[in-house]
Protein backbone atom coordinates (compact mmCIF):
# COMPACT_ATOMS: atom_id res chain seq x y z
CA UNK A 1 0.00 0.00 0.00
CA UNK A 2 1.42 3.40 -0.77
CA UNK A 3 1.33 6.20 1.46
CA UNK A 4 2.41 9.90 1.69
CA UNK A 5 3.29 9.64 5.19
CA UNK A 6 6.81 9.04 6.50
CA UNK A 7 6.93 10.08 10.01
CA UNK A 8 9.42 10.89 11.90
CA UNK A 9 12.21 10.84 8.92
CA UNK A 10 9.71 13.41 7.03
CA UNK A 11 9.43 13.04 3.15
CA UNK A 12 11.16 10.87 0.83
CA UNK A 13 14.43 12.92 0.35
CA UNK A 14 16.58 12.42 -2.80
CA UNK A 15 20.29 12.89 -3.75
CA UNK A 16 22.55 12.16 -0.91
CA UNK A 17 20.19 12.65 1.79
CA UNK A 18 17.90 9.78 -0.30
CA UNK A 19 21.40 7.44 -0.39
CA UNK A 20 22.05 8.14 3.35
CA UNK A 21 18.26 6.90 4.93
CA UNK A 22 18.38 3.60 2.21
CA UNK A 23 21.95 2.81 3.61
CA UNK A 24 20.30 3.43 7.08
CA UNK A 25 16.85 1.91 6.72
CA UNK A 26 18.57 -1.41 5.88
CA UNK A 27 21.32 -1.38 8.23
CA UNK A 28 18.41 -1.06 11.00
CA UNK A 29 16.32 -4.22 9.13
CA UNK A 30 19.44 -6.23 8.91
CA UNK A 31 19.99 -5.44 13.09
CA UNK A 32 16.41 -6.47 13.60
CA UNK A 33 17.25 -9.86 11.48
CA UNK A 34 20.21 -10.13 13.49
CA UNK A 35 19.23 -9.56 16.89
CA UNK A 36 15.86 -8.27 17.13
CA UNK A 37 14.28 -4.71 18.76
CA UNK A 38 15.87 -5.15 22.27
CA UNK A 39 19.41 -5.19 20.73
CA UNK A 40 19.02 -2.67 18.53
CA UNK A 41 21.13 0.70 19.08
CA UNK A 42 21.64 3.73 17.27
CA UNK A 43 25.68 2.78 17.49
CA UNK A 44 24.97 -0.33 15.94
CA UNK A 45 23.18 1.30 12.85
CA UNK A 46 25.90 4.05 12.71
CA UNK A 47 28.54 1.21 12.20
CA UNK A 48 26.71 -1.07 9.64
CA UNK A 49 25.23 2.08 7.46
CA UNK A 50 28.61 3.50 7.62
CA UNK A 51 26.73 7.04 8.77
CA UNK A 52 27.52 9.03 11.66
CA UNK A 53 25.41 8.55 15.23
CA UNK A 54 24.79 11.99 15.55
CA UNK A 55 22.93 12.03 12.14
CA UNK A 56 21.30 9.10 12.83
CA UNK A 57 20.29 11.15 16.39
CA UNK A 58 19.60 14.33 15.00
CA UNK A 59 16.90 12.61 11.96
CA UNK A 60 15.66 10.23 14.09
CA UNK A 61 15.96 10.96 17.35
CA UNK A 62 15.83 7.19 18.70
CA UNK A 63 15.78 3.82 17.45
CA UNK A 64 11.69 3.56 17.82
CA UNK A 65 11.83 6.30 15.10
CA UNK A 66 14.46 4.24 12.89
CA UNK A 67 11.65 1.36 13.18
CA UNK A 68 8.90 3.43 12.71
CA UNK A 69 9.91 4.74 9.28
CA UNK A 70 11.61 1.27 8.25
CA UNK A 71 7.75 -0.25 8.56
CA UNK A 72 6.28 2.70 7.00
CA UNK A 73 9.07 2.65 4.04
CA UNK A 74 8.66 -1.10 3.74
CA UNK A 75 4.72 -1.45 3.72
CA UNK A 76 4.61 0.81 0.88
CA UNK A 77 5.72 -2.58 -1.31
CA UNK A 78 2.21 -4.05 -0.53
CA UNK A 79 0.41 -3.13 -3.45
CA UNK A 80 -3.80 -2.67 -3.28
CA UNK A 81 -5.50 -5.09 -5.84
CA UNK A 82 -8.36 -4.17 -7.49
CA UNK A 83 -9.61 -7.42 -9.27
CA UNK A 84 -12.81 -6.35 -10.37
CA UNK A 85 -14.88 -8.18 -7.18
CA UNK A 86 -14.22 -7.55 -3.25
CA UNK A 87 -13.22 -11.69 -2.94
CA UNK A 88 -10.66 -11.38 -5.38
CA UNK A 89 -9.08 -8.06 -3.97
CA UNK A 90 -9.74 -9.58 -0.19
CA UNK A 91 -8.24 -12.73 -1.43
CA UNK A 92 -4.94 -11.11 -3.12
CA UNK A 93 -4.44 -8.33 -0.28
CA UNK A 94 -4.52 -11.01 2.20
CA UNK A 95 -2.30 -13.14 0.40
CA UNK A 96 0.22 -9.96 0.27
CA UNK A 97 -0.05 -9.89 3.78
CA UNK A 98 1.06 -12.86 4.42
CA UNK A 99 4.04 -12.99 1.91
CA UNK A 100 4.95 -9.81 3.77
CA UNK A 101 5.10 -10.96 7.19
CA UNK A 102 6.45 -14.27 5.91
CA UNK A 103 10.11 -13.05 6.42
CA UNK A 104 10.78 -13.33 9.53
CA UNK A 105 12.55 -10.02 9.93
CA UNK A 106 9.28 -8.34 8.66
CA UNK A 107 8.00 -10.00 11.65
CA UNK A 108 10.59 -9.03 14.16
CA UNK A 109 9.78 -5.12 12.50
CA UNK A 110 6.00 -5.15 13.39
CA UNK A 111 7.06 -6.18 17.28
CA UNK A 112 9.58 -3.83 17.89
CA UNK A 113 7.43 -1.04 16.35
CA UNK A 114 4.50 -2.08 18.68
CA UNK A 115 6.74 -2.84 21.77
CA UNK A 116 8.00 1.15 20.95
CA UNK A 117 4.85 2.16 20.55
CA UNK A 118 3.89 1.29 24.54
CA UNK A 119 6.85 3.22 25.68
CA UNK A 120 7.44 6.20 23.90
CA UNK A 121 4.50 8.78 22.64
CA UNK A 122 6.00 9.65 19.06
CA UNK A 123 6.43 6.15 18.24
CA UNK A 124 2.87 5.36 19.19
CA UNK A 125 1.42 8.39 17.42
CA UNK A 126 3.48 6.76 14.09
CA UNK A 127 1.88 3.96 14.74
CA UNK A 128 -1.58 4.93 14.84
CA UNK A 129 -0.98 7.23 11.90
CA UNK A 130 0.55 4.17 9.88
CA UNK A 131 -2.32 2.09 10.57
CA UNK A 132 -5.30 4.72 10.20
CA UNK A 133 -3.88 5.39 6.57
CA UNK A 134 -4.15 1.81 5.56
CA UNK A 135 -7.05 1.08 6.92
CA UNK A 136 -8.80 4.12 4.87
CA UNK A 137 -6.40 3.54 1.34
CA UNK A 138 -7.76 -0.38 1.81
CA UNK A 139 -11.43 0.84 2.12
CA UNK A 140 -11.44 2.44 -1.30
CA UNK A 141 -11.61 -1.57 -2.09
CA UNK A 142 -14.90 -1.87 -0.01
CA UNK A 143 -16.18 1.42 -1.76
CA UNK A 144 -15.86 0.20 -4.85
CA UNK A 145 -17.97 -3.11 -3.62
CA UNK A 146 -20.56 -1.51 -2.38
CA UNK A 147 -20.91 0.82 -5.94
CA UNK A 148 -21.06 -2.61 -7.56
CA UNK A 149 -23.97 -3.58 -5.24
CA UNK A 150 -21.58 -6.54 -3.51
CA UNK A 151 -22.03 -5.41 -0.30
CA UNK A 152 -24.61 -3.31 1.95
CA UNK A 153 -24.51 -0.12 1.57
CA UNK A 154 -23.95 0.94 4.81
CA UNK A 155 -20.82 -1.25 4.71
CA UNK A 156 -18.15 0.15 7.05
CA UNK A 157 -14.61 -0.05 4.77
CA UNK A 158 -12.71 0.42 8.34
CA UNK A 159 -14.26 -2.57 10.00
CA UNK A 160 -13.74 -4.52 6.97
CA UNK A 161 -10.44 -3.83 6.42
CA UNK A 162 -9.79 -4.24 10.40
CA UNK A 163 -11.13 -7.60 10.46
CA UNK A 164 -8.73 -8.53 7.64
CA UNK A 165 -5.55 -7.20 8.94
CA UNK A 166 -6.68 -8.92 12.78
CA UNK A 167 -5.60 -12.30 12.11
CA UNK A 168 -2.41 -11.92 10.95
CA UNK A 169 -1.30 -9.38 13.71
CA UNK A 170 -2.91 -12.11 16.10
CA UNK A 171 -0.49 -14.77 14.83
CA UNK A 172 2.67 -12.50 15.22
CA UNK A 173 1.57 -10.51 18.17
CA UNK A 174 -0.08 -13.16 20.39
CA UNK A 175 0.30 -16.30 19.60
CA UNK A 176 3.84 -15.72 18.26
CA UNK A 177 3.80 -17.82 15.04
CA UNK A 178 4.46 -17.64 11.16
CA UNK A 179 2.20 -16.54 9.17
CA UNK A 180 1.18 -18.56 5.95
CA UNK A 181 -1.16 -18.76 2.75
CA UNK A 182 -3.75 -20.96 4.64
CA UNK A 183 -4.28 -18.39 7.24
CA UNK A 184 -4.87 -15.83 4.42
CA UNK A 185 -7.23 -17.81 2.42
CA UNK A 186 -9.74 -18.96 5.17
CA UNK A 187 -9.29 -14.86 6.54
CA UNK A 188 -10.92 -13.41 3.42
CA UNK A 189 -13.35 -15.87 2.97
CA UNK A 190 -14.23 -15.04 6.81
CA UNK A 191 -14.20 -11.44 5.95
CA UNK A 192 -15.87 -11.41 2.77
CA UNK A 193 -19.20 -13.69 4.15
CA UNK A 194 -19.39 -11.52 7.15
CA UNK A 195 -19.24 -8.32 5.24
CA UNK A 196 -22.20 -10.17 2.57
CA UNK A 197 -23.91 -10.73 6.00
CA UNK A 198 -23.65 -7.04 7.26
CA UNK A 199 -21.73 -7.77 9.85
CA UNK A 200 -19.96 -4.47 9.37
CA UNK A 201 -22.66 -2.29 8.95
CA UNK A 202 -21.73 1.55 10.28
CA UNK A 203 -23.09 2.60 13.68
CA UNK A 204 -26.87 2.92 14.16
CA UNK A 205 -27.80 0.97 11.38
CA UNK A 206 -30.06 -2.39 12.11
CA UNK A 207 -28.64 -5.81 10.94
CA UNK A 208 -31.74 -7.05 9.05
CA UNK A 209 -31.95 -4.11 7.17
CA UNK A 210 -28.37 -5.22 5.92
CA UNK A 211 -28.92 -8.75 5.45
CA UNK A 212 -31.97 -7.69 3.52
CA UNK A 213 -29.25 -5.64 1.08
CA UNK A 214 -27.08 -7.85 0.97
CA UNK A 215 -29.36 -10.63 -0.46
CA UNK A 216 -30.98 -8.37 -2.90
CA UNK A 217 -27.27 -7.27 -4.42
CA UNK A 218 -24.99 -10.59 -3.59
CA UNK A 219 -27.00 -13.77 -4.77
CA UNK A 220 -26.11 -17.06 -3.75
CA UNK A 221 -23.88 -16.98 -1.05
CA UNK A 222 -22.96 -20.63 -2.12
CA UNK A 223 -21.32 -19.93 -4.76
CA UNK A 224 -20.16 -16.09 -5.27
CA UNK A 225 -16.80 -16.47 -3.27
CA UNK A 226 -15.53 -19.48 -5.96
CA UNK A 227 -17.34 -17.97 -8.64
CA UNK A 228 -16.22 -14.54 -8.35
CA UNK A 229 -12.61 -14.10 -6.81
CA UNK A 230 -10.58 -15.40 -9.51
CA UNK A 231 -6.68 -14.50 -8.57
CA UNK A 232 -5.09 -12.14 -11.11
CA UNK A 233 -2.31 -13.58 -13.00
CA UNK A 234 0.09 -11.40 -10.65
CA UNK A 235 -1.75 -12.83 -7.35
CA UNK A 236 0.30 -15.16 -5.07
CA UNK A 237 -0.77 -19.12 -5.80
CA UNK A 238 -0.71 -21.39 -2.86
CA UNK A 239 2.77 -22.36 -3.77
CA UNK A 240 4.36 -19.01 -4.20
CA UNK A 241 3.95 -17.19 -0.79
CA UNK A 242 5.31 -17.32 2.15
CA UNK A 243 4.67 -20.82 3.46
């Protein structure tokens, strides 16, 4: 997913300054790789990215901010799909997910930006910032389902797009294990019969009254998810992510 925002670094620089945040953005992913958040120091960056600490302090100001823009710089490789039916996007975003947080590293990134996140403010503000933008450049995906009359039109994209991302931040968060192309297939056909189901309805609106749309625009719930989420040639197979 792409993104304008890359807090606290600021703005994608170019020239030298562009040359000195690459050569420190993967001097601080190889540090996570090698020995995770809680080793992590801005002296150890300085000597791997062959750039001076007190740049390193005076951009970033700490290593939750190094993390914070490594995540932010990275996620922007996740691209949105746009298929031509909500299963088939749900079904290749999820499947990017997963091939994302399949490296290990990627991972390691997403704890130590969480575990800096519960101790210092700026990190957590990143945080929320990072995730609040994806969760609204994902919805456009549930807007355009509910123009095609796939969903109920008081479909929330947030809550959709939230119960997508859950799982996967359940497996690396909580119960601390990989991630893999099973877990992504059976979360977007979750996500996708819930949303036919109006289970994500916005506030104040009644749950029959959703159901009602959603059998009136989505036919047979039998047979829509096989039927209409074909995987773009570019999509992930179940042999090519990150299992």
């Amino acid at each position: 997913m792409t993104t304008a925002h890359h807090a606290p670094g600021g703005s994608r620089p170019g020239g030298r300054t562009a040359r000195t945040r690459e050569a420190v953005l993967t001097a601080v992913l190889k540090e996570l790789g090698r020995g995770g958040f809680a080793a992590l120091t801005m002296e150890k960056v300085a000597q791997r990215s062959g750039i001076h600490v007190a740049t390193l302090y005076r951009r970033w100001r700490c290593t939750e901010g190094l993390v914070c823009e490594l995540l932010t710089d990275l996620s922007s490789d996740v691209p949105l799909p746009d298929t031509g039916t909500l299963p088939g996007d749900l079904r290749a975003l999820a499947r990017s997910i997963s091939a994302f947080y399949g490296d290990a590293r990627m991972r390691r990134l997403i704890e130590a930006v969480v575990s800096a996140a519960a101790r210092d403010p700026q990190a957590a503000t990143v945080l929320r910032s990072f995730f609040g933008e994806r969760l609204v450049l994902a919805g456009r995906m549930v807007q355009r389902a509910v123009e095609r009359g796939e969903l109920p039109a008081d479909t929330d994209p947030e809550q959709v797009m939230s119960a997508l991302g859950a799982p996967f931040y359940y497996r690396i968060l909580i119960a601390r294990r990989p991630v893999d192309q099973d877990l992504a297939e059976s979360t977007a056909i979750a996500v996708w019969a819930a949303a036919r189901a109006g289970a994500y309805a916005s506030k104040g609106n009644s749950s029959s009254n959703s159901s009602n749309k959603t059998s009136s625009n989505s036919g047979n719930n039998k047979t829509n998810w096989r039927s209409s989420s074909k995987t773009p040639a570019t999509s992930p197979t179940k042999t090519d992510g990150a299992d």
